[in-house]
N, C-alpha and C. Protein backbone atom coordinates (compact mmCIF):
# COMPACT_ATOMS: atom_id res chain seq x y z
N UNK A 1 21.54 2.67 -0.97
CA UNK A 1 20.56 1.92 -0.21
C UNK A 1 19.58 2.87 0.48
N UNK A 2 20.15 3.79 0.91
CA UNK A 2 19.56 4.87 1.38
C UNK A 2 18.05 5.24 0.46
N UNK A 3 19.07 5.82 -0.95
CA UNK A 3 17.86 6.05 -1.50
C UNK A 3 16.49 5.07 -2.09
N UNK A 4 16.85 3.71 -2.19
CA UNK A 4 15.99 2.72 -2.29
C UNK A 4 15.00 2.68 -1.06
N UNK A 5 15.54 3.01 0.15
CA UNK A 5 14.88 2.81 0.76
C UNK A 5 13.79 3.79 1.34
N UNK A 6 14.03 5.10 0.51
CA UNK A 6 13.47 6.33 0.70
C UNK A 6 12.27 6.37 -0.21
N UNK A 7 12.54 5.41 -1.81
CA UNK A 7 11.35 5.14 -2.38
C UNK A 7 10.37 4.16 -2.21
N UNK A 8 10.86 3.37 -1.54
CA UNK A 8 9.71 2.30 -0.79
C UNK A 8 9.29 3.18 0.48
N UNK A 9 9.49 4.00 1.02
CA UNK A 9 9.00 4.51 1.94
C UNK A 9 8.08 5.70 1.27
N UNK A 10 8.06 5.94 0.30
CA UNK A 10 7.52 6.95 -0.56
C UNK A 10 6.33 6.20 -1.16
N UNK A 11 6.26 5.03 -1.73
CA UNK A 11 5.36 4.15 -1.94
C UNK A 11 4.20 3.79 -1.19
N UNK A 12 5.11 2.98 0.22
CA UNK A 12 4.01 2.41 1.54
C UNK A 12 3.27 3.83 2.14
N UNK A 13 3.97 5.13 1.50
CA UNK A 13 2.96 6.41 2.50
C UNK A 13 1.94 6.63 1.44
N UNK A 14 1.73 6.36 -0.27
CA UNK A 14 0.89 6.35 -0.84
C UNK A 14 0.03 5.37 -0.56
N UNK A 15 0.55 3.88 -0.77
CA UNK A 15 -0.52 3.31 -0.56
C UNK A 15 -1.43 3.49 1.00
N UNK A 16 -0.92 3.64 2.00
CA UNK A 16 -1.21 4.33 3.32
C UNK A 16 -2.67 4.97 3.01
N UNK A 17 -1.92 6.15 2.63
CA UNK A 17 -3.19 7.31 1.98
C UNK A 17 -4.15 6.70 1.53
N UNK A 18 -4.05 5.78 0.42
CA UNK A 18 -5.37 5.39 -0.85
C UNK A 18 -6.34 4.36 0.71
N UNK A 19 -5.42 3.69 1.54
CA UNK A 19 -6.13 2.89 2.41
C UNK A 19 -7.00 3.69 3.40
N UNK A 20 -6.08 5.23 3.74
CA UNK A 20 -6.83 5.56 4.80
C UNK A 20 -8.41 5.93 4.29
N UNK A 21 -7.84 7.33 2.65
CA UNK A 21 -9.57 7.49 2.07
C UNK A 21 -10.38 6.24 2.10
N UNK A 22 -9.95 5.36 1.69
CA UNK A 22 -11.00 3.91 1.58
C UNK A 22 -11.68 3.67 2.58
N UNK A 23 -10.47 3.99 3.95
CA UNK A 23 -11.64 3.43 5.05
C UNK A 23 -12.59 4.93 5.40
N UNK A 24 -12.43 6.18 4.81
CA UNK A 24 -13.33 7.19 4.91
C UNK A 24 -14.23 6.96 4.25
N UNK A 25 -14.02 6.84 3.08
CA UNK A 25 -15.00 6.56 2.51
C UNK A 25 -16.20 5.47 2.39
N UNK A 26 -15.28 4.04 3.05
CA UNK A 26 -16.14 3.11 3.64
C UNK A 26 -17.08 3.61 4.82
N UNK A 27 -16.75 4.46 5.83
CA UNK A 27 -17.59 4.51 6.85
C UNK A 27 -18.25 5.96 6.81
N UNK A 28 -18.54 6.75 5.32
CA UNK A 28 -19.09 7.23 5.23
C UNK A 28 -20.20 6.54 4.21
N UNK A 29 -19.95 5.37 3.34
CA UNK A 29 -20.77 4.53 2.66
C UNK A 29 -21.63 3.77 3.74
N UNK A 30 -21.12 3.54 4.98
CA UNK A 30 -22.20 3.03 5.54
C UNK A 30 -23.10 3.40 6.43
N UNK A 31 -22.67 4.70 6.47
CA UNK A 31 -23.52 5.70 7.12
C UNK A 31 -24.71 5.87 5.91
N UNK A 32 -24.60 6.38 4.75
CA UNK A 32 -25.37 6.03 3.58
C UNK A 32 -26.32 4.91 3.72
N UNK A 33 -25.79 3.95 3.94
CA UNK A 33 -26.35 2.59 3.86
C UNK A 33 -27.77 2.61 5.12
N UNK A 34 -27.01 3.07 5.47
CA UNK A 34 -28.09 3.24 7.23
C UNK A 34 -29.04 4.01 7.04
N UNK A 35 -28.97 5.76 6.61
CA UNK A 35 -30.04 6.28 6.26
C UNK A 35 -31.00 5.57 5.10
N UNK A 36 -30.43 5.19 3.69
CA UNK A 36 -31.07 4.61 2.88
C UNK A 36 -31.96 3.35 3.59
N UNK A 37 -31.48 2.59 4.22
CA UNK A 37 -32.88 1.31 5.00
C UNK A 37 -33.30 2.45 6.30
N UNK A 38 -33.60 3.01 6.61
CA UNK A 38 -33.91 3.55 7.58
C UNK A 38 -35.09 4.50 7.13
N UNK A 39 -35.04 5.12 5.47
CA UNK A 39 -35.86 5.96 4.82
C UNK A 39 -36.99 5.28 4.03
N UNK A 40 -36.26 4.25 4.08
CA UNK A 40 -37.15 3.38 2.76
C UNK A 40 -37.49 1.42 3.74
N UNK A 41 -38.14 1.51 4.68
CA UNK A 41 -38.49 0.60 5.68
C UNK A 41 -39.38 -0.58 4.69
N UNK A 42 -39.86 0.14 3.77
CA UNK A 42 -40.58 -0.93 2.49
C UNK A 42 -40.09 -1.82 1.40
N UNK A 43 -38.76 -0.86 1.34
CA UNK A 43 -38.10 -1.31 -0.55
C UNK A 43 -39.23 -0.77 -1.76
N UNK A 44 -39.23 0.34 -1.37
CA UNK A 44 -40.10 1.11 -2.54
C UNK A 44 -38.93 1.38 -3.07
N UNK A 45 -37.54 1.68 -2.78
CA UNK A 45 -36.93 2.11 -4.01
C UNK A 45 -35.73 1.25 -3.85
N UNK A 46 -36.36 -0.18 -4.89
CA UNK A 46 -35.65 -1.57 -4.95
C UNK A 46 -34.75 -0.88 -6.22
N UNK A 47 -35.05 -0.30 -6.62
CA UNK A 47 -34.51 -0.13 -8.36
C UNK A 47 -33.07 0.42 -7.99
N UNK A 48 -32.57 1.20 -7.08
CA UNK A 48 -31.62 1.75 -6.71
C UNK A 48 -31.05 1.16 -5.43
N UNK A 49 -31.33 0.43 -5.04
CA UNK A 49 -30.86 -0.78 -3.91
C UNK A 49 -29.28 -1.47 -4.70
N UNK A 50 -29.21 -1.71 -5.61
CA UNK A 50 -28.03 -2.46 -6.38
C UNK A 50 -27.02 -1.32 -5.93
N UNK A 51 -27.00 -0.27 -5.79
CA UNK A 51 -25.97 0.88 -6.10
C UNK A 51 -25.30 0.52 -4.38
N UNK A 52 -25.93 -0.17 -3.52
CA UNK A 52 -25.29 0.00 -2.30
C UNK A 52 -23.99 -1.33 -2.18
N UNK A 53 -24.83 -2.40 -2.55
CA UNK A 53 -23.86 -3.72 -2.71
C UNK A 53 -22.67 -3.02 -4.00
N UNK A 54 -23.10 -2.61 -4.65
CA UNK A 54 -22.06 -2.80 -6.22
C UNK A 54 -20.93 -1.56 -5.41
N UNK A 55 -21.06 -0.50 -4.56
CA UNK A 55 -20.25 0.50 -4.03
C UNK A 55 -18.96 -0.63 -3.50
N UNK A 56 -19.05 -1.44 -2.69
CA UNK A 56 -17.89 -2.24 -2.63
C UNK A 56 -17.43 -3.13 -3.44
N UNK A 57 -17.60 -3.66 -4.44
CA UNK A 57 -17.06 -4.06 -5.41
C UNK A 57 -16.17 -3.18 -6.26
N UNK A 58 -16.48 -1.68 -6.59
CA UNK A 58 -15.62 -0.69 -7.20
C UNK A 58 -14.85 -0.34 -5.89
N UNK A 59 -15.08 0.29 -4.82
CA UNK A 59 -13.99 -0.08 -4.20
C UNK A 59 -13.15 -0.78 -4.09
N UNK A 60 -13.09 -2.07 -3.72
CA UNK A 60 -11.64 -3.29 -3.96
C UNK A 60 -11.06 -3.13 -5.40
N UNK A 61 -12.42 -2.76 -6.65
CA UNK A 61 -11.32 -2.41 -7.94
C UNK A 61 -10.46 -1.44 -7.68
N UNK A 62 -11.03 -0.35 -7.45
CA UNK A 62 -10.47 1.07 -6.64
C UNK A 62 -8.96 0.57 -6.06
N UNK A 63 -8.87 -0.03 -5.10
CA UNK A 63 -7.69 -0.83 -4.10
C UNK A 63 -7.04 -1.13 -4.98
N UNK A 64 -7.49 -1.96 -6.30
CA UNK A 64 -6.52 -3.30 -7.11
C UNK A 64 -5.92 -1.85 -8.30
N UNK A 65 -6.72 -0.95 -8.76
CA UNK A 65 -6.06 -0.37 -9.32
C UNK A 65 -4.73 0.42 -8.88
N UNK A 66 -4.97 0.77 -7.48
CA UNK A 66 -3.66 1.90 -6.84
C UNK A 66 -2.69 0.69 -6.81
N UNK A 67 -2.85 -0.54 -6.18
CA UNK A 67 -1.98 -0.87 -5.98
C UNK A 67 -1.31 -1.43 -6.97
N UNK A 68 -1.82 -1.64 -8.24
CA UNK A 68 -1.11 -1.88 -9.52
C UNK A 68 -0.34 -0.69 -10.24
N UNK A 69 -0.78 0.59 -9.67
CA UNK A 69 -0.23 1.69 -10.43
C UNK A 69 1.30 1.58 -9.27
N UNK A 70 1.08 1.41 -8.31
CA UNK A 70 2.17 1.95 -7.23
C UNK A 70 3.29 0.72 -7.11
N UNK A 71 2.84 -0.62 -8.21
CA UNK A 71 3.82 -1.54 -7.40
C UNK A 71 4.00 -2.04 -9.77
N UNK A 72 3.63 -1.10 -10.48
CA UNK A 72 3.64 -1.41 -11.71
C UNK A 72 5.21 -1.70 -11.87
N UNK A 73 5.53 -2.32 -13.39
CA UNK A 73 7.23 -2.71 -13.36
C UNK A 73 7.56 -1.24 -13.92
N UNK A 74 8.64 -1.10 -13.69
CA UNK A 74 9.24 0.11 -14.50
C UNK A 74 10.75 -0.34 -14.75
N UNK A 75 11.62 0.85 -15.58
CA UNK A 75 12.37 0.62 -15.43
C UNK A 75 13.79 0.38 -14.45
N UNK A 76 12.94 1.14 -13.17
CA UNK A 76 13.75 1.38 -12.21
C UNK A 76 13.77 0.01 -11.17
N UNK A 77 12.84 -0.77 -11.50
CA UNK A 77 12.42 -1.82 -10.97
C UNK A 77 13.30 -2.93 -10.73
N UNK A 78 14.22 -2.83 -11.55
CA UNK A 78 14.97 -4.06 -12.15
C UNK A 78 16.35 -3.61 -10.78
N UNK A 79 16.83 -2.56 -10.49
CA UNK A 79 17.11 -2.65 -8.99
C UNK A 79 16.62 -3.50 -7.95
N UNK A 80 15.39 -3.80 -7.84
CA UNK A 80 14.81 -4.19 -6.65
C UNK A 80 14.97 -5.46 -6.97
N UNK A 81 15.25 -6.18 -7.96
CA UNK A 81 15.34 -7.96 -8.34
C UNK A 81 16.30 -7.99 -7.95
N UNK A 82 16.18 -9.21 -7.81
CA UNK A 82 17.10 -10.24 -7.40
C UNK A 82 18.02 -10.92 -8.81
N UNK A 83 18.53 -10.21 -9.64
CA UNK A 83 18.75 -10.11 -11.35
C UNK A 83 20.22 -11.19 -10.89
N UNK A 84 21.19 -10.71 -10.23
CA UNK A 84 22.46 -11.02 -9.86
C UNK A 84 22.76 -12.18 -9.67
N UNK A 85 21.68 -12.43 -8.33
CA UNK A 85 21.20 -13.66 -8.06
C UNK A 85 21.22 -15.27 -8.77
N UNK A 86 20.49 -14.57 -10.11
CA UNK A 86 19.39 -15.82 -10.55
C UNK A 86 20.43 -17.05 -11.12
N UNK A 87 19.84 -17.93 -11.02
CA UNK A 87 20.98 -19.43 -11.24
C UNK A 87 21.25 -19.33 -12.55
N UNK A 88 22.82 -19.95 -12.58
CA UNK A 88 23.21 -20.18 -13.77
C UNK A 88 23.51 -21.64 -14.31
N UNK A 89 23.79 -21.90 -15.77
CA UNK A 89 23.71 -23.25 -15.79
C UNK A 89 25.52 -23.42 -15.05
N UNK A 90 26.34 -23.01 -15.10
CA UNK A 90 27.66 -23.22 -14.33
C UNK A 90 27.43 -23.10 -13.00
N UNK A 91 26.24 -23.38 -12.40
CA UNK A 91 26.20 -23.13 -10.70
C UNK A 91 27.10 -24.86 -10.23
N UNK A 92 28.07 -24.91 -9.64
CA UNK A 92 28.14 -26.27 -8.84
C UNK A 92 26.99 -26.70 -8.43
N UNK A 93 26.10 -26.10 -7.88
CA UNK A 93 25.15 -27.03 -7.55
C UNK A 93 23.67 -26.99 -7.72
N UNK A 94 22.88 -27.42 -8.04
CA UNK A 94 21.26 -27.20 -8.52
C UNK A 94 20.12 -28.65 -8.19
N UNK A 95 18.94 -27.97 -8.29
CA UNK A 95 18.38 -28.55 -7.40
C UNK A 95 17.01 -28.93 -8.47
N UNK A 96 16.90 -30.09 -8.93
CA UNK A 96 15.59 -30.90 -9.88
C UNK A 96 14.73 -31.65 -9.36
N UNK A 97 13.58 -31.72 -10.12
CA UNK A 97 12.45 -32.70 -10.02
C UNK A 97 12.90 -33.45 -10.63
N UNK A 98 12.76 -34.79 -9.85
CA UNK A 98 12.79 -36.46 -10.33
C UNK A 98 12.05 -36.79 -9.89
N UNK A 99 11.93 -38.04 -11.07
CA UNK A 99 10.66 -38.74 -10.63
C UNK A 99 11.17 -40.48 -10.38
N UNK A 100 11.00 -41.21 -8.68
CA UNK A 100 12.04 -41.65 -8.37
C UNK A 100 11.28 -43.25 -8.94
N UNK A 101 11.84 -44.45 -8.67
CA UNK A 101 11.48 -45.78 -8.69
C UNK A 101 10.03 -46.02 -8.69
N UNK A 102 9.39 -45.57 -7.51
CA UNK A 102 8.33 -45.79 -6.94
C UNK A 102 7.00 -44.97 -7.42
N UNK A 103 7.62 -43.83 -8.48
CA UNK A 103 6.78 -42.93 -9.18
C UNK A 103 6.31 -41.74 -8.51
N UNK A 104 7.26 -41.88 -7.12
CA UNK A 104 6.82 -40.46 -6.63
C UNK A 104 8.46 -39.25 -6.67
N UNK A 105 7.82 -37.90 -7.24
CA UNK A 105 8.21 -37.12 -7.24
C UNK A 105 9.18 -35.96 -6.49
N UNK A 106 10.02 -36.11 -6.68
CA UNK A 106 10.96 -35.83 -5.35
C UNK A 106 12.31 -35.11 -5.74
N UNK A 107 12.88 -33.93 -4.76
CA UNK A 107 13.87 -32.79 -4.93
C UNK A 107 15.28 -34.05 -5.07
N UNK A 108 15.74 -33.71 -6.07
CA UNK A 108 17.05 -34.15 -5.72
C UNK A 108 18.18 -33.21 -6.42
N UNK A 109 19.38 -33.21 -5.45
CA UNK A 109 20.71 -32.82 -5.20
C UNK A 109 21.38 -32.67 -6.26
N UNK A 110 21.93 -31.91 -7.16
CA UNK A 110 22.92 -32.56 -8.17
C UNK A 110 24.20 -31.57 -7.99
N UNK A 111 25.07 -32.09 -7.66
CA UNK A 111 26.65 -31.97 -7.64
C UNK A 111 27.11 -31.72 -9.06
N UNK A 112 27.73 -30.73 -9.72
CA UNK A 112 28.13 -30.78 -10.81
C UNK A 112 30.19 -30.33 -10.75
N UNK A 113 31.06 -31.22 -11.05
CA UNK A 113 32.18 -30.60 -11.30
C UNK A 113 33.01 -29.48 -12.43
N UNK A 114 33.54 -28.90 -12.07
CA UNK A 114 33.80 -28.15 -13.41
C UNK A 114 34.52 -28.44 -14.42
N UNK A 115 33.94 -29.81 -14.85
CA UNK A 115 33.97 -29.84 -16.25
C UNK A 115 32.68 -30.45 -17.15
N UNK A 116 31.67 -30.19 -15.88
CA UNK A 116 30.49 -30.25 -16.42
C UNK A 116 29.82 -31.58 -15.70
N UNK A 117 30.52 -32.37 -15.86
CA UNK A 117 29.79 -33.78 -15.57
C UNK A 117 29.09 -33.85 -14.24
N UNK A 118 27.96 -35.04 -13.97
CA UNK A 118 27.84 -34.72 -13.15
C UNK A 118 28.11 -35.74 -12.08
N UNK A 119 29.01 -35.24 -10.59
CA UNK A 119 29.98 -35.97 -10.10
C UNK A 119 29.12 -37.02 -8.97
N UNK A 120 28.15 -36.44 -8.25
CA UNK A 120 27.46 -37.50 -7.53
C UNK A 120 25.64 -36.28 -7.59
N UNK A 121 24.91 -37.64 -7.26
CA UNK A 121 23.65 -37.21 -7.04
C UNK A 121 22.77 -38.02 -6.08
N UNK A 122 22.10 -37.20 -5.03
CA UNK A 122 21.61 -38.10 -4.08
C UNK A 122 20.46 -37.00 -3.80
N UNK A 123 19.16 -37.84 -3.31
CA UNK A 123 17.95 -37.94 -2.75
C UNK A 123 17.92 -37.01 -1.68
N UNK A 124 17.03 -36.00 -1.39
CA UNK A 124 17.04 -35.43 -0.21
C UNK A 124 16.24 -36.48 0.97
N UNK A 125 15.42 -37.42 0.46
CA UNK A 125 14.84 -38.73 1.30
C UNK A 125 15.79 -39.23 2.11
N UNK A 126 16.43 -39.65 0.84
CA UNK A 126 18.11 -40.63 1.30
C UNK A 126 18.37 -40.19 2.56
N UNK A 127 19.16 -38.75 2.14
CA UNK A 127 20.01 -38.09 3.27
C UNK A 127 18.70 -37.97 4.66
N UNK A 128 17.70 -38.13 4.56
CA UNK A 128 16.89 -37.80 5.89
C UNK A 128 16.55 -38.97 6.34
N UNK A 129 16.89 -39.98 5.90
CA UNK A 129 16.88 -41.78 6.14
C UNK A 129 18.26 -41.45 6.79
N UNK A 130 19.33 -41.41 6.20
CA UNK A 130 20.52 -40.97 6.89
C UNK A 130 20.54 -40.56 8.15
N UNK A 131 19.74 -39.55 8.53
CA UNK A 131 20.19 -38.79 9.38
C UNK A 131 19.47 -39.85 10.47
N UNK A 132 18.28 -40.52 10.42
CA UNK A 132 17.74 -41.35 11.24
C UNK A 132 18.11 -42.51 11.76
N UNK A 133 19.63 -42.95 10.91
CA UNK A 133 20.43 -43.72 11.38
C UNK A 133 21.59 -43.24 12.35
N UNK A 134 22.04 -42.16 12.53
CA UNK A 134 22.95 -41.64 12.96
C UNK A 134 22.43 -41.31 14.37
């Protein structure tokens, strides 16, 4: 656990980093931004005006790429799931969409015994009608 937790901490100090240059580099882009309207009070040089808006758009790509490289699947990945977890069809108990009398859509309960069948099934409505009687 230790070491799992030494590589997520190895991770959040990269992505850290890629955030801190970003914001350097953001507030040196808008220092840019400032001299550029400050030099050019006319828009004589409209032709190169696009390069200031389009700078943050490759940035956030910039962002979407690190954080796809740093959070990509690997093989080591399959640690961090929840693999153990995941439901099986032998679970006693599981949880479906029905669609009830009235045509509305709703979680219900299913109890299964082990021999498959299934032993009772009830409404999570029901039981909260229930509880409003009690």
């Amino acid at each position: 656990q230790a070491r799992r937790s030494s590589v997520k901490l190895d991770i959040y100090r990269k992505f850290t980093n890629a955030l801190a240059v970003s914001v350097i580099a953001s507030v040196a882009w808008i220092g840019y931004e400032v001299y550029f309207k400050a030099t050019d009070p006319f828009s004589e040089r409209w032709q190169s005006a696009w390069i200031i808006t389009a700078f943050w758009d490759v940035l956030a790509f910039v962002l979407l790429l690190v954080i796809c490289y740093l959070w990509a699947p690997s093989q080591s990945s399959q640690r961090y799931a929840y693999s153990g977890e995941a439901a099986d069809d032998d679970d006693e108990e599981s949880q479906s969409l029905t669609k009830g009398t009235d045509g509305d859509v709703g979680m219900v309960k299913v109890d299964k015994d082990r021999s498959g069948g299934v032993s009772s099934a009830f409404s999570l409505e029901d039981e909260a009608e229930e509880d409003k009687r009690e």
